[in-house]
Protein backbone atom coordinates (compact mmCIF):
# COMPACT_ATOMS: atom_id res chain seq x y z
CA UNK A 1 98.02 183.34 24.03
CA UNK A 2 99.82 186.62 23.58
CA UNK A 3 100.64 186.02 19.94
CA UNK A 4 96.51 185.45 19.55
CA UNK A 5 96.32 188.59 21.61
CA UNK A 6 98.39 190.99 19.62
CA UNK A 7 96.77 189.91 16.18
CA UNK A 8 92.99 190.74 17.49
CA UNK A 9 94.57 193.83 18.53
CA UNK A 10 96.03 194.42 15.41
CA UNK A 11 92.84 193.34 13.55
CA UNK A 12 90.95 195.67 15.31
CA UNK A 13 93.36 198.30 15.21
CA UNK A 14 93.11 197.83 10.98
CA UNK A 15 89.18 197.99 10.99
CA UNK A 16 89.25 200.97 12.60
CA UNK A 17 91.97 202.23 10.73
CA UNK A 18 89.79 201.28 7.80
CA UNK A 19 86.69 203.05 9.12
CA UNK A 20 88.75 206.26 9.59
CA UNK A 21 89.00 206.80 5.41
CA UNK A 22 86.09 207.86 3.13
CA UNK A 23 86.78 206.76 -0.61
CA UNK A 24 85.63 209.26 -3.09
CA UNK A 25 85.69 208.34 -7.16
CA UNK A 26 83.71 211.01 -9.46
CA UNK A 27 83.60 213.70 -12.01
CA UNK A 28 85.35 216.79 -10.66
CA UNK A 29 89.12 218.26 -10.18
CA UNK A 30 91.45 215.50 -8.18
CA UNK A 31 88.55 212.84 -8.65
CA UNK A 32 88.50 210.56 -10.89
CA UNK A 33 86.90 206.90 -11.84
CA UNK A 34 89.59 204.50 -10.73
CA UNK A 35 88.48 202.30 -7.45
CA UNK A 36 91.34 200.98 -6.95
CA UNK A 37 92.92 204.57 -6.41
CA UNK A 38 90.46 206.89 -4.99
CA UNK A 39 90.32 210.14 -3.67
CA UNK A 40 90.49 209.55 0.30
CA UNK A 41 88.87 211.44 2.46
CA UNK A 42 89.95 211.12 6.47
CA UNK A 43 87.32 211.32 9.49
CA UNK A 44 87.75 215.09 11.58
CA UNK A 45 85.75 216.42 13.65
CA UNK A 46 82.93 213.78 13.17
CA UNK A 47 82.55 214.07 9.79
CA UNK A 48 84.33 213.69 6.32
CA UNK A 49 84.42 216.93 4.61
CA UNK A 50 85.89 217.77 1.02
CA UNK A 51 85.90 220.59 -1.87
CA UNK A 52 85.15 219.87 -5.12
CA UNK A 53 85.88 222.33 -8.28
CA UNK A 54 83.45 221.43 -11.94
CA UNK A 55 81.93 218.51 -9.61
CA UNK A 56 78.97 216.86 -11.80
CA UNK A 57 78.61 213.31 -10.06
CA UNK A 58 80.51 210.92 -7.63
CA UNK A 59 80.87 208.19 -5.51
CA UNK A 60 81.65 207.35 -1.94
CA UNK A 61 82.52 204.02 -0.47
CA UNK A 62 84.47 202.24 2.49
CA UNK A 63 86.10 199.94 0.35
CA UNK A 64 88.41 200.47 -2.34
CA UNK A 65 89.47 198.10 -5.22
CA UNK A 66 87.73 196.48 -7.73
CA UNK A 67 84.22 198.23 -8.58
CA UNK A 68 82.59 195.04 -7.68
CA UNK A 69 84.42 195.93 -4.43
CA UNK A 70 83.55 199.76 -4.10
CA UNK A 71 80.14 199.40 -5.20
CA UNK A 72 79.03 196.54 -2.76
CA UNK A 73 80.75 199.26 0.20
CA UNK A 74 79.28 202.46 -1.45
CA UNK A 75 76.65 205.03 0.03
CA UNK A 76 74.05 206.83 -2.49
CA UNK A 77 71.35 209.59 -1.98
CA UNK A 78 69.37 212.15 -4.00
CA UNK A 79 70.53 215.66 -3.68
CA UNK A 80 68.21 217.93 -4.95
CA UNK A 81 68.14 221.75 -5.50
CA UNK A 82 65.75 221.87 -2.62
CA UNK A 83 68.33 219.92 -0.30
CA UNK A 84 71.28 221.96 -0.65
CA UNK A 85 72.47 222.56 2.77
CA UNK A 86 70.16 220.12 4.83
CA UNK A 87 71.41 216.81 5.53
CA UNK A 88 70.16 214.10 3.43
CA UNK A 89 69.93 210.29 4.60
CA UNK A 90 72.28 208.03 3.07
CA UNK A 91 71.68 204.76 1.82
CA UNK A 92 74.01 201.99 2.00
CA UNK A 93 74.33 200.09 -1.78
CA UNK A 94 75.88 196.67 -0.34
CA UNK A 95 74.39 193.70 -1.95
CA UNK A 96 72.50 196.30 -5.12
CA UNK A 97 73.58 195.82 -8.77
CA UNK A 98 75.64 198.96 -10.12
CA UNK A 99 74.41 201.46 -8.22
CA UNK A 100 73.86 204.94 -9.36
CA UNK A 101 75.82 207.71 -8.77
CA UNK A 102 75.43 210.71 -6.23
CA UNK A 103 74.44 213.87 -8.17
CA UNK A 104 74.92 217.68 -7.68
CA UNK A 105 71.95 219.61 -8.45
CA UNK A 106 73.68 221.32 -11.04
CA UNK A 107 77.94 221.37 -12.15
CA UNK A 108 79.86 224.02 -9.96
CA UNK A 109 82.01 223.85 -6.87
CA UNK A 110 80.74 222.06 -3.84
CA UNK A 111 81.08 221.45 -0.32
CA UNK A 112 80.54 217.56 0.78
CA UNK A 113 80.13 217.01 4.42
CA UNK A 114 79.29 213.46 5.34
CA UNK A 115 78.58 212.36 8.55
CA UNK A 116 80.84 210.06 10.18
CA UNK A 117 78.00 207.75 10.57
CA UNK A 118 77.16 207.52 7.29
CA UNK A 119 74.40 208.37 8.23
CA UNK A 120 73.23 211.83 5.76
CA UNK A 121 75.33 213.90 3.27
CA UNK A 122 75.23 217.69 3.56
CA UNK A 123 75.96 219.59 -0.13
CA UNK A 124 76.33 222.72 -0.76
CA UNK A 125 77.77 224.99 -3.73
CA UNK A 126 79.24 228.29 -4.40
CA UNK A 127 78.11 227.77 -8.16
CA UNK A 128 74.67 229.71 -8.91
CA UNK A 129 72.00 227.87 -10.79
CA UNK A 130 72.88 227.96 -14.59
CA UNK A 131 70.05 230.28 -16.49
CA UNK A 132 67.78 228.26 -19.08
CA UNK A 133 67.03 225.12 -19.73
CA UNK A 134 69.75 222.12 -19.50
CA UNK A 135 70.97 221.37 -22.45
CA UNK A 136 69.95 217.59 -23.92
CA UNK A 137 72.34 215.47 -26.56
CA UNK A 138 72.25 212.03 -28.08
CA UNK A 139 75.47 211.19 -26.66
CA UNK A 140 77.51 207.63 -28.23
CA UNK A 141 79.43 206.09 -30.85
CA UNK A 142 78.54 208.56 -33.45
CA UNK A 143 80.09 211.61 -31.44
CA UNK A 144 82.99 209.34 -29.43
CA UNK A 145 80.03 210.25 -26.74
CA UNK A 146 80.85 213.43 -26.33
CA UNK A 147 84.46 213.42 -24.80
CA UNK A 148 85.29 215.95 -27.66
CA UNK A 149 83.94 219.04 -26.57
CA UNK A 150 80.85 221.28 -27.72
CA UNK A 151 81.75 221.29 -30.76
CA UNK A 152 81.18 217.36 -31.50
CA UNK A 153 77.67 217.43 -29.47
CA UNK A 154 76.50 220.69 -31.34
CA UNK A 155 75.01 218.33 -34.05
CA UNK A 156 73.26 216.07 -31.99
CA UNK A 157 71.33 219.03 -29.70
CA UNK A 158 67.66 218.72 -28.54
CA UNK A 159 65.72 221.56 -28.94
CA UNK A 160 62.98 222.88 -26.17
CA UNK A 161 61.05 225.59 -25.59
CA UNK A 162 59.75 224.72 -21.85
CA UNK A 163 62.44 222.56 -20.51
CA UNK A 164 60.40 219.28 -19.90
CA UNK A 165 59.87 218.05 -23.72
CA UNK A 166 62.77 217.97 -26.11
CA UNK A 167 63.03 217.26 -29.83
CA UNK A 168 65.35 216.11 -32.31
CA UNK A 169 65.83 216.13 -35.87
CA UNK A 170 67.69 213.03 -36.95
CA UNK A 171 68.91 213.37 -40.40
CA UNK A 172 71.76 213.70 -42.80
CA UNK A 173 74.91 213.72 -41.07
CA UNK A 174 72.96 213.99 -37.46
CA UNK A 175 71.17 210.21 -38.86
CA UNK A 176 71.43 207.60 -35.98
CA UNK A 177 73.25 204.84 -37.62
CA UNK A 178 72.30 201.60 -36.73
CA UNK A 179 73.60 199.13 -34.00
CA UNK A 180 75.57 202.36 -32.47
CA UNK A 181 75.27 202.38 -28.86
CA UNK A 182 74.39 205.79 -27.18
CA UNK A 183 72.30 207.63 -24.32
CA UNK A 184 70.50 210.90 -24.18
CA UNK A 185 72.20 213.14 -21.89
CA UNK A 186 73.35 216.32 -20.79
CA UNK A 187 76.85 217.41 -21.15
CA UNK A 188 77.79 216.23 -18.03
CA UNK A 189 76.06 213.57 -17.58
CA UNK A 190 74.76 214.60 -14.43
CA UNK A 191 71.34 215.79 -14.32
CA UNK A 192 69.41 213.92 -17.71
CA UNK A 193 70.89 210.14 -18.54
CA UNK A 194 68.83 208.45 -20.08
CA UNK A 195 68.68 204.62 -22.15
CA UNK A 196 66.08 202.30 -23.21
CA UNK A 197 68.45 199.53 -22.34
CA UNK A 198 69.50 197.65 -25.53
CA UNK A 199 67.28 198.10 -28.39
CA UNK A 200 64.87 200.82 -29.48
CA UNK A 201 61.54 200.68 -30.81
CA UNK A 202 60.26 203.06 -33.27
CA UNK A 203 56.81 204.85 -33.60
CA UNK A 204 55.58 204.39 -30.25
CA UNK A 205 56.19 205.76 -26.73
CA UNK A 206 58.20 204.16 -24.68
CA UNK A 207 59.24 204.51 -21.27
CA UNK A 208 63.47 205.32 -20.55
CA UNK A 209 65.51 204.38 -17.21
CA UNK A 210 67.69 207.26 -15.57
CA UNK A 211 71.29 206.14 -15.21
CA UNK A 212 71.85 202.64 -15.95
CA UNK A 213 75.53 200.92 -17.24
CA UNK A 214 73.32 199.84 -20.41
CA UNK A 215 73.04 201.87 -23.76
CA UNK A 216 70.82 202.03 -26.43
CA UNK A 217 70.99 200.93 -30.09
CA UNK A 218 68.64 201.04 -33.07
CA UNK A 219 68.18 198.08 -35.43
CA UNK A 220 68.21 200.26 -38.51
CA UNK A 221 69.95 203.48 -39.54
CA UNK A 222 67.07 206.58 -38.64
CA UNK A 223 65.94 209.32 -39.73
CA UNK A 224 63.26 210.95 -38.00
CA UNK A 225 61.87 213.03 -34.92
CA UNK A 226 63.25 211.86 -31.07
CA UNK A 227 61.11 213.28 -28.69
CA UNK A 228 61.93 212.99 -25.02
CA UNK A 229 59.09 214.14 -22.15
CA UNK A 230 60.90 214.45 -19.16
CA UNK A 231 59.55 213.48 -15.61
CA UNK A 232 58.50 215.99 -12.90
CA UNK A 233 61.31 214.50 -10.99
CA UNK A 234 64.37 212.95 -12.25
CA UNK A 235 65.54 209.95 -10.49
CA UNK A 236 65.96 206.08 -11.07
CA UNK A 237 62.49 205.93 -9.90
CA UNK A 238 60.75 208.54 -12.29
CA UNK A 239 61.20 206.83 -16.08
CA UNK A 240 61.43 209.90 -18.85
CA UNK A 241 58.89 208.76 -21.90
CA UNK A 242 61.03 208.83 -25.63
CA UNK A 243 59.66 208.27 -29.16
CA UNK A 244 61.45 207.68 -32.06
CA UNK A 245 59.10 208.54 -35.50
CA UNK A 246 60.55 207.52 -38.45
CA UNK A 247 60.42 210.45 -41.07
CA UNK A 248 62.71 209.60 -44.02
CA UNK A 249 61.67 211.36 -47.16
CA UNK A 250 57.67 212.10 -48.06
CA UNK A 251 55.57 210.36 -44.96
CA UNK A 252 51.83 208.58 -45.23
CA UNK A 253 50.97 210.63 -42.36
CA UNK A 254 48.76 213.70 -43.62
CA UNK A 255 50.05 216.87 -42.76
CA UNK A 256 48.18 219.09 -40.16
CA UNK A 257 48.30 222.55 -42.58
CA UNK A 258 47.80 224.36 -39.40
CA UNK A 259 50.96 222.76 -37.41
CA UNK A 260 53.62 225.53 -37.62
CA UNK A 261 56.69 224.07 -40.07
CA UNK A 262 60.19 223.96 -38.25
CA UNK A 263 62.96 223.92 -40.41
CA UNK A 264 66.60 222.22 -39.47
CA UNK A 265 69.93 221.85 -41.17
CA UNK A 266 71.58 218.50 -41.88
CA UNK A 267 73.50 218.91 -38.57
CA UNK A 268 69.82 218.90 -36.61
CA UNK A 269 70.08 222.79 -35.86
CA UNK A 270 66.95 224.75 -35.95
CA UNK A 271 66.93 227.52 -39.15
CA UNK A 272 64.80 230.65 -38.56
CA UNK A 273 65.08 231.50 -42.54
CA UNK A 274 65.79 228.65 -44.52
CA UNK A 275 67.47 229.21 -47.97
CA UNK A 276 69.91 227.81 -50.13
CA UNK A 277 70.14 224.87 -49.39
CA UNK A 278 68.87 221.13 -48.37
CA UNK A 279 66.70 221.54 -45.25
CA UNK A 280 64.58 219.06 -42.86
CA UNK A 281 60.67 220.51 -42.46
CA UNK A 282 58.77 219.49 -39.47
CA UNK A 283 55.21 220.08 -39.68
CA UNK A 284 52.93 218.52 -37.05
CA UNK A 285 53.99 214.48 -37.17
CA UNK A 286 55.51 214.91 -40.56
CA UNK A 287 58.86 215.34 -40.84
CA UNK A 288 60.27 215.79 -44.64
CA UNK A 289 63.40 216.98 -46.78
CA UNK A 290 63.25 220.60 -48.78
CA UNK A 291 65.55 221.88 -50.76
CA UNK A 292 64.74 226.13 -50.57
């Protein structure tokens, strides 16, 4: 009867060892995406608190191990701009299929504070609000999806002028080749992620999923105009709307002679004063080659 005793004890003595540790994986300075080793975080003071430097997105869980493992013991919520420095209710993910990630507002330094409930998740950032509009990339096979700097994305840029509807030229060496997987994204993956989920129809409107596991691919090489129309709200809940208009040499669509023409290099980048060269001309729904 002792022996049964002294391995409750110890049983409970583990769980509540267990319950003591906050598991952290993510996209910041000594995170990282490997559940099996996480970032721990111990309970003080009634809370878990941490510091993040260049945080973008993470994770927290009870469990570590597998991701099957983490993600079934993980916690997710929303963090807006709006919430930074209010608690925010936490959710628990156990039993939901690849659940999305926890967000900053915006990549910078942060401040987690977590209550020891698990109940809400207090955020807050040193980091001021970058000026402009987020920058938007097709991000995937054809770039290594971006894991090689600016430089590589540069190419593969949206344009906007308002923040909420982004186009790009697809042409030359910025052509979507076909069966490539990819996403449209920021550069950190943190505040636009975007896919159709498998493959993507052309000419028409069509509605995209925020953060999902599953990419995009096109049946065909493209060339032509991606448009994206971003949500008020970005969330899983709030789909972005994308088109994809072919536009490979002289279109059957008339051209509206009063629709401004936009000019772009072969890399996709807008040209105030084309000359010299091969250009793509966008004029209304038209999109065409030039050589000026």
């Amino acid at each position: 009867m002792k022996k049964f005793y002294a391995f409750a004890a110890a049983a409970i003595a583990a769980v509540s060892m267990n319950a003591q540790t906050l598991y952290v994986c993510g996209g910041g300075e000594g995170l990282g995406w490997a559940p099996e080793a996480p970032f721990e975080v111990a309970l003080a003071d009634g809370a878990y608190t941490f510091e993040v430097k260049n945080l973008a997105q993470f994770k927290i869980a009870t469990e570590m191990g597998s991701w099957d493992i983490f993600n079934n013991a993980s916690y997710y919520a929303t963090v807006t701009e709006e919430d930074l420095g209010n608690a925010v209710a936490l959710e628990s993910m156990e039993g939901v299929d690849n659940p999305a990630n926890i967000r900053a507002p915006w990549p910078g330094d942060y401040k987690i504070v977590v209550a020891g409930d698990l109940s809400t998740i207090t955020m807050t950032t040193t980091t001021p609000k970058p000026v402009g509009f987020t920058e938007v990339f097709i991000r995937g096979g054809m770039n290594n999806w971006g894991n090689d700097g600016a430089e590589t994305l540069a190419p593969w840029k949206f344009s906007t002028e308002d923040g909420k509807t982004y186009t790009f030229v697809a042409a030359g060496e910025s052509m979507i080749p076909a069966n490539t997987e990819f996403k449209i994204a920021d550069s950190s993956w943190s505040i636009i992620n975007y896919t159709a989920e498998g493959e993507v129809a052309l000419n028409e409107e069509t509605e995209w999923v925020f953060d999902r596991q599953t990419n995009s691919y096109l049946a065909e090489d493209f060339e032509g105009t991606v448009t994206l129309v971003l949500p008020e709200v970005i969330n899983g809940e709030n789909p972005a709307f994308v088109t994809f208009t072919e536009g490979n040499g002289v279109s059957d669509v008339a051209v509206d002679a009063n629709a401004p023409a936009e000019y772009f290099n072969l890399q996709g980048v807008r040209v105030a004063n084309p000359e010299n060269g091969l250009f793509i001309v966008r004029q209304g729904g038209n999109v065409t080659k030039v050589v000026k």
